[in-house]
C-alpha atoms as a PDB file:
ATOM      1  CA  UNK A   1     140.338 117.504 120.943  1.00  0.00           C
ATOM      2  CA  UNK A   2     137.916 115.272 118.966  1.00  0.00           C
ATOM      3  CA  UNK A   3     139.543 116.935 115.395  1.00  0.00           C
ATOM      4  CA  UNK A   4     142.592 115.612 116.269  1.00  0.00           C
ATOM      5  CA  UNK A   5     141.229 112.062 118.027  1.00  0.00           C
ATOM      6  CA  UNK A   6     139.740 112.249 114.281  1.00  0.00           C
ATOM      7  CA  UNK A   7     142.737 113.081 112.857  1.00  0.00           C
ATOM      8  CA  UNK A   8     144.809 110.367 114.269  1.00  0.00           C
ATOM      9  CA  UNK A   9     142.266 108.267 113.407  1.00  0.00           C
ATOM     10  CA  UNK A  10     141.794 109.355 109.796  1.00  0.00           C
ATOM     11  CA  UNK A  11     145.666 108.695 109.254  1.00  0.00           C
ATOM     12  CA  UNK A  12     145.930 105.376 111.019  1.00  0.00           C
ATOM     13  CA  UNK A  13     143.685 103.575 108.591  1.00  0.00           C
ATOM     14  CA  UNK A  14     144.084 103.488 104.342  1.00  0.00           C
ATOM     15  CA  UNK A  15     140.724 104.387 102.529  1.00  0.00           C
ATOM     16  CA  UNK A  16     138.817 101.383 101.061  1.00  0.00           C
ATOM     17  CA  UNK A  17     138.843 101.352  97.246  1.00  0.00           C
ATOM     18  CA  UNK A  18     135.865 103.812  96.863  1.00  0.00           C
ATOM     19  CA  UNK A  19     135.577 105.598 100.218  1.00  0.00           C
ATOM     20  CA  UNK A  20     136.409 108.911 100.712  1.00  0.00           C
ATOM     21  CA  UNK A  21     139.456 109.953 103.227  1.00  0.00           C
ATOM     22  CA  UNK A  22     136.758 111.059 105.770  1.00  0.00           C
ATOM     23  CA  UNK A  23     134.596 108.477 105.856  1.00  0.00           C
ATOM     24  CA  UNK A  24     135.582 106.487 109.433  1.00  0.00           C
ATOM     25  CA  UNK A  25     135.622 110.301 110.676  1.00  0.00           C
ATOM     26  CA  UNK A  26     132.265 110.942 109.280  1.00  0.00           C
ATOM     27  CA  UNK A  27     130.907 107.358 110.534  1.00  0.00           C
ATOM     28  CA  UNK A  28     132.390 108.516 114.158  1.00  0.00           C
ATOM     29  CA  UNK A  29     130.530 111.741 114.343  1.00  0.00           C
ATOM     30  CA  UNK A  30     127.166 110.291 112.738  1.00  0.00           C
ATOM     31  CA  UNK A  31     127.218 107.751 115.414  1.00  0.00           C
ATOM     32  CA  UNK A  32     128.173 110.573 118.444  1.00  0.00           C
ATOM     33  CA  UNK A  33     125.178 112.690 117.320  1.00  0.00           C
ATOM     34  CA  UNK A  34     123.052 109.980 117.529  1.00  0.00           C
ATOM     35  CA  UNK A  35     123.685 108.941 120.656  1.00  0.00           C
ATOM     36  CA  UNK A  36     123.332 112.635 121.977  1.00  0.00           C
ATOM     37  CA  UNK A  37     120.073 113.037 120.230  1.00  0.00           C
ATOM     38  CA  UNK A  38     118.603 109.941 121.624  1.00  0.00           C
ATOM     39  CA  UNK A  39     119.854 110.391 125.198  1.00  0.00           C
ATOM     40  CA  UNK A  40     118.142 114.184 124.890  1.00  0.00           C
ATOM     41  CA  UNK A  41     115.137 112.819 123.265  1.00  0.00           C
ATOM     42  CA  UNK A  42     114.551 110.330 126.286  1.00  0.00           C
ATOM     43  CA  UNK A  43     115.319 113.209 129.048  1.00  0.00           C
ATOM     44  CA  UNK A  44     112.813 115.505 127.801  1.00  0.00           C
ATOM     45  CA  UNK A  45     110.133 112.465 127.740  1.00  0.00           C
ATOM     46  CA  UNK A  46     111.278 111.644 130.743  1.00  0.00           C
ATOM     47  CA  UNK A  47     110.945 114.939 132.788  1.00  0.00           C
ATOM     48  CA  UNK A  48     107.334 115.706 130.601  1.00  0.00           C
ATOM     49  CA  UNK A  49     106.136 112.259 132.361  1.00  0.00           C
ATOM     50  CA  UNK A  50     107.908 113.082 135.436  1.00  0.00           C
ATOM     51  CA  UNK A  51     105.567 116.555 135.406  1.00  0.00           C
ATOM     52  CA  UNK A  52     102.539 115.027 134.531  1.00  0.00           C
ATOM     53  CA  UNK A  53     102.773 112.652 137.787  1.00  0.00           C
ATOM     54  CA  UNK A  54     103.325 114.881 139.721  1.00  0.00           C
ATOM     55  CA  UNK A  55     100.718 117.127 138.351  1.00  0.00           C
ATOM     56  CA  UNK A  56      98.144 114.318 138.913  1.00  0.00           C
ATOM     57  CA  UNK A  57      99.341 113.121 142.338  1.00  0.00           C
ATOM     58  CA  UNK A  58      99.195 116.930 143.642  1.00  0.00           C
ATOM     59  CA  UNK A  59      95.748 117.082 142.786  1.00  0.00           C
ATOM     60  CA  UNK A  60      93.557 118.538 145.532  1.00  0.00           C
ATOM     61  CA  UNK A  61      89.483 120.004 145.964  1.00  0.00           C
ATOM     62  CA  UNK A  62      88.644 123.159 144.882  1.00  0.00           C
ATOM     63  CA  UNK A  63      91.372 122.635 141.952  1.00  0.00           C
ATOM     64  CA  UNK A  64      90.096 124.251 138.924  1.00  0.00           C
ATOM     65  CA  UNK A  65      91.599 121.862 135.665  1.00  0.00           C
ATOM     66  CA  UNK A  66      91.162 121.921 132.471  1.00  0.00           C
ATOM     67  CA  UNK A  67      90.529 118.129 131.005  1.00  0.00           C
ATOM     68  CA  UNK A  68      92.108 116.849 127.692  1.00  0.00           C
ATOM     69  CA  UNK A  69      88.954 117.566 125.674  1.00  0.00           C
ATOM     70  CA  UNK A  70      89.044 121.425 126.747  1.00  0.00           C
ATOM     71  CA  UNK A  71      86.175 121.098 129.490  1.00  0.00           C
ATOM     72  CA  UNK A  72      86.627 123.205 132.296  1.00  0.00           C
ATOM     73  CA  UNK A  73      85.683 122.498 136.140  1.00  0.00           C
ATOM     74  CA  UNK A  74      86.448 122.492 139.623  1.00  0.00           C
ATOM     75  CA  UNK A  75      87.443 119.081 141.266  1.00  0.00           C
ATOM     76  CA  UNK A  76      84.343 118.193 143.612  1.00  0.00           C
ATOM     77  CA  UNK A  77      86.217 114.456 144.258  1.00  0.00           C
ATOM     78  CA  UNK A  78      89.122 112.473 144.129  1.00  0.00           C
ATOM     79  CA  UNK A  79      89.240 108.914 143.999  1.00  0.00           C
ATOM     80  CA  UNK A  80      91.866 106.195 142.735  1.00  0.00           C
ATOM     81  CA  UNK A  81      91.850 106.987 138.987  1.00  0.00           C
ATOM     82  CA  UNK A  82      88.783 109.243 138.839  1.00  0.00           C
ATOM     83  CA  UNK A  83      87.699 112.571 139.068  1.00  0.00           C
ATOM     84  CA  UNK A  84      84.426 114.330 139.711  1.00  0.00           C
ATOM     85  CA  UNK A  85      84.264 117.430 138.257  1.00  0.00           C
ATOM     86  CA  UNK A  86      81.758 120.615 138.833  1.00  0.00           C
ATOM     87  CA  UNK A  87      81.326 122.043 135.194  1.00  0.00           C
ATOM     88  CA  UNK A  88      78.282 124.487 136.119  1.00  0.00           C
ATOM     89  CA  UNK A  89      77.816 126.349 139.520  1.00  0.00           C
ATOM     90  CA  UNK A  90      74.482 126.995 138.554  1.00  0.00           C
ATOM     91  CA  UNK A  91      72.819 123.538 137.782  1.00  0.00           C
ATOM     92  CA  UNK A  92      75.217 121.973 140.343  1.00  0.00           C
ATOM     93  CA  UNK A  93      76.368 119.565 137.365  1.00  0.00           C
ATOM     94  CA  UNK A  94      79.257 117.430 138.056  1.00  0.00           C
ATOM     95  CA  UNK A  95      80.856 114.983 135.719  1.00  0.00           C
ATOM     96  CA  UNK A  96      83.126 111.969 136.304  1.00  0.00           C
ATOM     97  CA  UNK A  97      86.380 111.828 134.185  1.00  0.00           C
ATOM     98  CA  UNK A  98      89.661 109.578 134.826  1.00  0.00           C
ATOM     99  CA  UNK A  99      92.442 110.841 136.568  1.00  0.00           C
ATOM    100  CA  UNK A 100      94.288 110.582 133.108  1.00  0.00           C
ATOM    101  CA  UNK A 101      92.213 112.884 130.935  1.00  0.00           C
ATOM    102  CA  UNK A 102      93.233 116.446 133.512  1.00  0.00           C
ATOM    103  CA  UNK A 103      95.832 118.145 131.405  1.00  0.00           C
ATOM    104  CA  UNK A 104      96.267 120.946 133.504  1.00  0.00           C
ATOM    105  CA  UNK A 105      95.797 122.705 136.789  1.00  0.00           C
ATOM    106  CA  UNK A 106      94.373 126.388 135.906  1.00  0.00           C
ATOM    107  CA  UNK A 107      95.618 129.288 138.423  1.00  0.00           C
ATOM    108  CA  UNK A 108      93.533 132.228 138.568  1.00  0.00           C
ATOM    109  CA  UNK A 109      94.085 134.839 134.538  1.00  0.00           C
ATOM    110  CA  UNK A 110      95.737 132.093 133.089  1.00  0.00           C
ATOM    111  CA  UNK A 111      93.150 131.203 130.316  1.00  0.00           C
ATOM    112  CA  UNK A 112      92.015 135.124 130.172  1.00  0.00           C
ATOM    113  CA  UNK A 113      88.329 134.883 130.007  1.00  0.00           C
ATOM    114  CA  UNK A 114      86.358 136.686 132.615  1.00  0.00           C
ATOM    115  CA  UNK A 115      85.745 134.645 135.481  1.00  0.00           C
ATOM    116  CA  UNK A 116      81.825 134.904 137.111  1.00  0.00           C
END
Protein backbone atom coordinates (compact mmCIF):
# COMPACT_ATOMS: atom_id res chain seq x y z
CA UNK A 1 0.00 0.00 0.00
CA UNK A 2 2.52 2.78 0.83
CA UNK A 3 4.65 1.69 -2.70
CA UNK A 4 1.87 2.54 -4.54
CA UNK A 5 0.60 5.79 -2.23
CA UNK A 6 4.42 6.46 -3.32
CA UNK A 7 3.90 5.65 -6.61
CA UNK A 8 1.00 7.84 -7.28
CA UNK A 9 2.76 10.29 -5.69
CA UNK A 10 6.06 9.96 -7.54
CA UNK A 11 4.02 10.35 -10.92
CA UNK A 12 1.81 13.24 -9.92
CA UNK A 13 4.67 15.67 -9.52
CA UNK A 14 7.69 16.52 -12.41
CA UNK A 15 11.30 16.29 -10.87
CA UNK A 16 12.95 19.68 -10.11
CA UNK A 17 15.88 20.44 -12.44
CA UNK A 18 18.47 18.38 -10.41
CA UNK A 19 16.42 16.02 -8.23
CA UNK A 20 16.22 12.61 -8.74
CA UNK A 21 12.66 10.84 -9.69
CA UNK A 22 12.55 9.51 -6.05
CA UNK A 23 13.24 12.22 -4.17
CA UNK A 24 9.48 13.39 -2.70
CA UNK A 25 9.28 9.42 -2.15
CA UNK A 26 12.51 9.37 -0.35
CA UNK A 27 11.61 12.76 1.64
CA UNK A 28 8.16 10.80 2.61
CA UNK A 29 9.80 7.78 4.05
CA UNK A 30 12.76 9.81 5.82
CA UNK A 31 10.14 11.78 7.51
CA UNK A 32 7.80 8.35 8.46
CA UNK A 33 10.90 6.77 10.07
CA UNK A 34 11.46 9.57 12.01
CA UNK A 35 8.45 9.94 13.44
CA UNK A 36 8.40 6.10 14.36
CA UNK A 37 11.79 6.34 15.87
CA UNK A 38 10.96 9.23 18.02
CA UNK A 39 7.54 8.00 19.17
CA UNK A 40 9.58 4.51 20.18
CA UNK A 41 12.36 6.42 21.64
CA UNK A 42 9.87 8.33 24.05
CA UNK A 43 7.86 4.92 24.98
CA UNK A 44 10.80 3.14 26.12
CA UNK A 45 11.83 6.37 28.34
CA UNK A 46 8.66 6.50 29.29
CA UNK A 47 7.95 2.92 30.64
CA UNK A 48 11.97 2.91 32.16
CA UNK A 49 10.62 6.05 34.33
CA UNK A 50 7.35 4.50 34.74
CA UNK A 51 9.49 1.33 36.43
CA UNK A 52 11.67 3.26 38.38
CA UNK A 53 8.52 4.94 40.27
CA UNK A 54 7.16 2.34 40.90
CA UNK A 55 10.24 0.65 42.04
CA UNK A 56 10.77 3.52 44.55
CA UNK A 57 7.16 3.93 45.73
CA UNK A 58 7.03 -0.03 46.46
CA UNK A 59 9.79 0.30 48.68
CA UNK A 60 9.28 -1.45 52.02
CA UNK A 61 11.70 -2.60 55.45
CA UNK A 62 13.69 -5.40 55.33
CA UNK A 63 14.20 -4.58 51.41
CA UNK A 64 17.64 -5.46 50.52
CA UNK A 65 18.77 -2.64 47.46
CA UNK A 66 21.51 -2.05 45.87
CA UNK A 67 22.24 1.99 45.65
CA UNK A 68 23.59 3.73 42.45
CA UNK A 69 27.19 3.70 43.70
CA UNK A 70 27.10 -0.29 44.11
CA UNK A 71 26.64 -0.23 48.06
CA UNK A 72 24.63 -2.86 49.31
CA UNK A 73 22.08 -2.82 52.42
CA UNK A 74 18.93 -3.55 53.92
CA UNK A 75 16.36 -0.62 54.27
CA UNK A 76 16.22 0.09 58.19
CA UNK A 77 13.83 3.45 57.26
CA UNK A 78 11.78 5.15 54.96
CA UNK A 79 11.07 8.64 54.95
CA UNK A 80 9.91 11.30 52.21
CA UNK A 81 12.98 11.24 49.92
CA UNK A 82 15.40 9.34 52.17
CA UNK A 83 16.56 6.14 53.03
CA UNK A 84 18.39 4.60 55.94
CA UNK A 85 20.25 1.86 55.05
CA UNK A 86 21.97 -1.14 57.25
CA UNK A 87 25.33 -1.80 55.33
CA UNK A 88 26.95 -4.09 58.20
CA UNK A 89 24.98 -6.51 60.54
CA UNK A 90 27.87 -6.66 62.58
CA UNK A 91 28.75 -2.98 63.59
CA UNK A 92 25.01 -2.16 63.30
CA UNK A 93 26.12 0.66 60.69
CA UNK A 94 23.41 2.35 58.91
CA UNK A 95 23.75 5.04 56.33
CA UNK A 96 21.32 7.67 55.01
CA UNK A 97 20.97 7.92 51.15
CA UNK A 98 18.05 9.70 49.03
CA UNK A 99 15.29 7.88 47.82
CA UNK A 100 16.80 8.63 44.27
CA UNK A 101 20.20 6.98 44.50
CA UNK A 102 18.33 2.91 45.09
CA UNK A 103 18.75 1.42 41.68
CA UNK A 104 17.45 -1.76 42.48
CA UNK A 105 15.55 -4.06 44.76
CA UNK A 106 17.85 -7.37 45.20
CA UNK A 107 15.76 -10.79 45.60
CA UNK A 108 17.50 -13.51 47.22
CA UNK A 109 20.82 -15.34 44.22
CA UNK A 110 20.39 -12.53 42.15
CA UNK A 111 23.90 -10.90 42.57
CA UNK A 112 25.50 -14.60 43.21
CA UNK A 113 27.79 -14.00 46.05
CA UNK A 114 27.33 -16.08 49.12
CA UNK A 115 25.06 -14.57 51.43
CA UNK A 116 26.21 -14.78 55.52
Amino acid sequence: MFQTFASLLAQGTAPAKGQPQGFPTMIIGLGIFFVIFYFMMMRGNRKQKNERANLLDNLAKNDRVMTIGGMLGTVVTIRDQEVVLKVDESNNTKVTFLKSSIQKVINDGELGVAEK
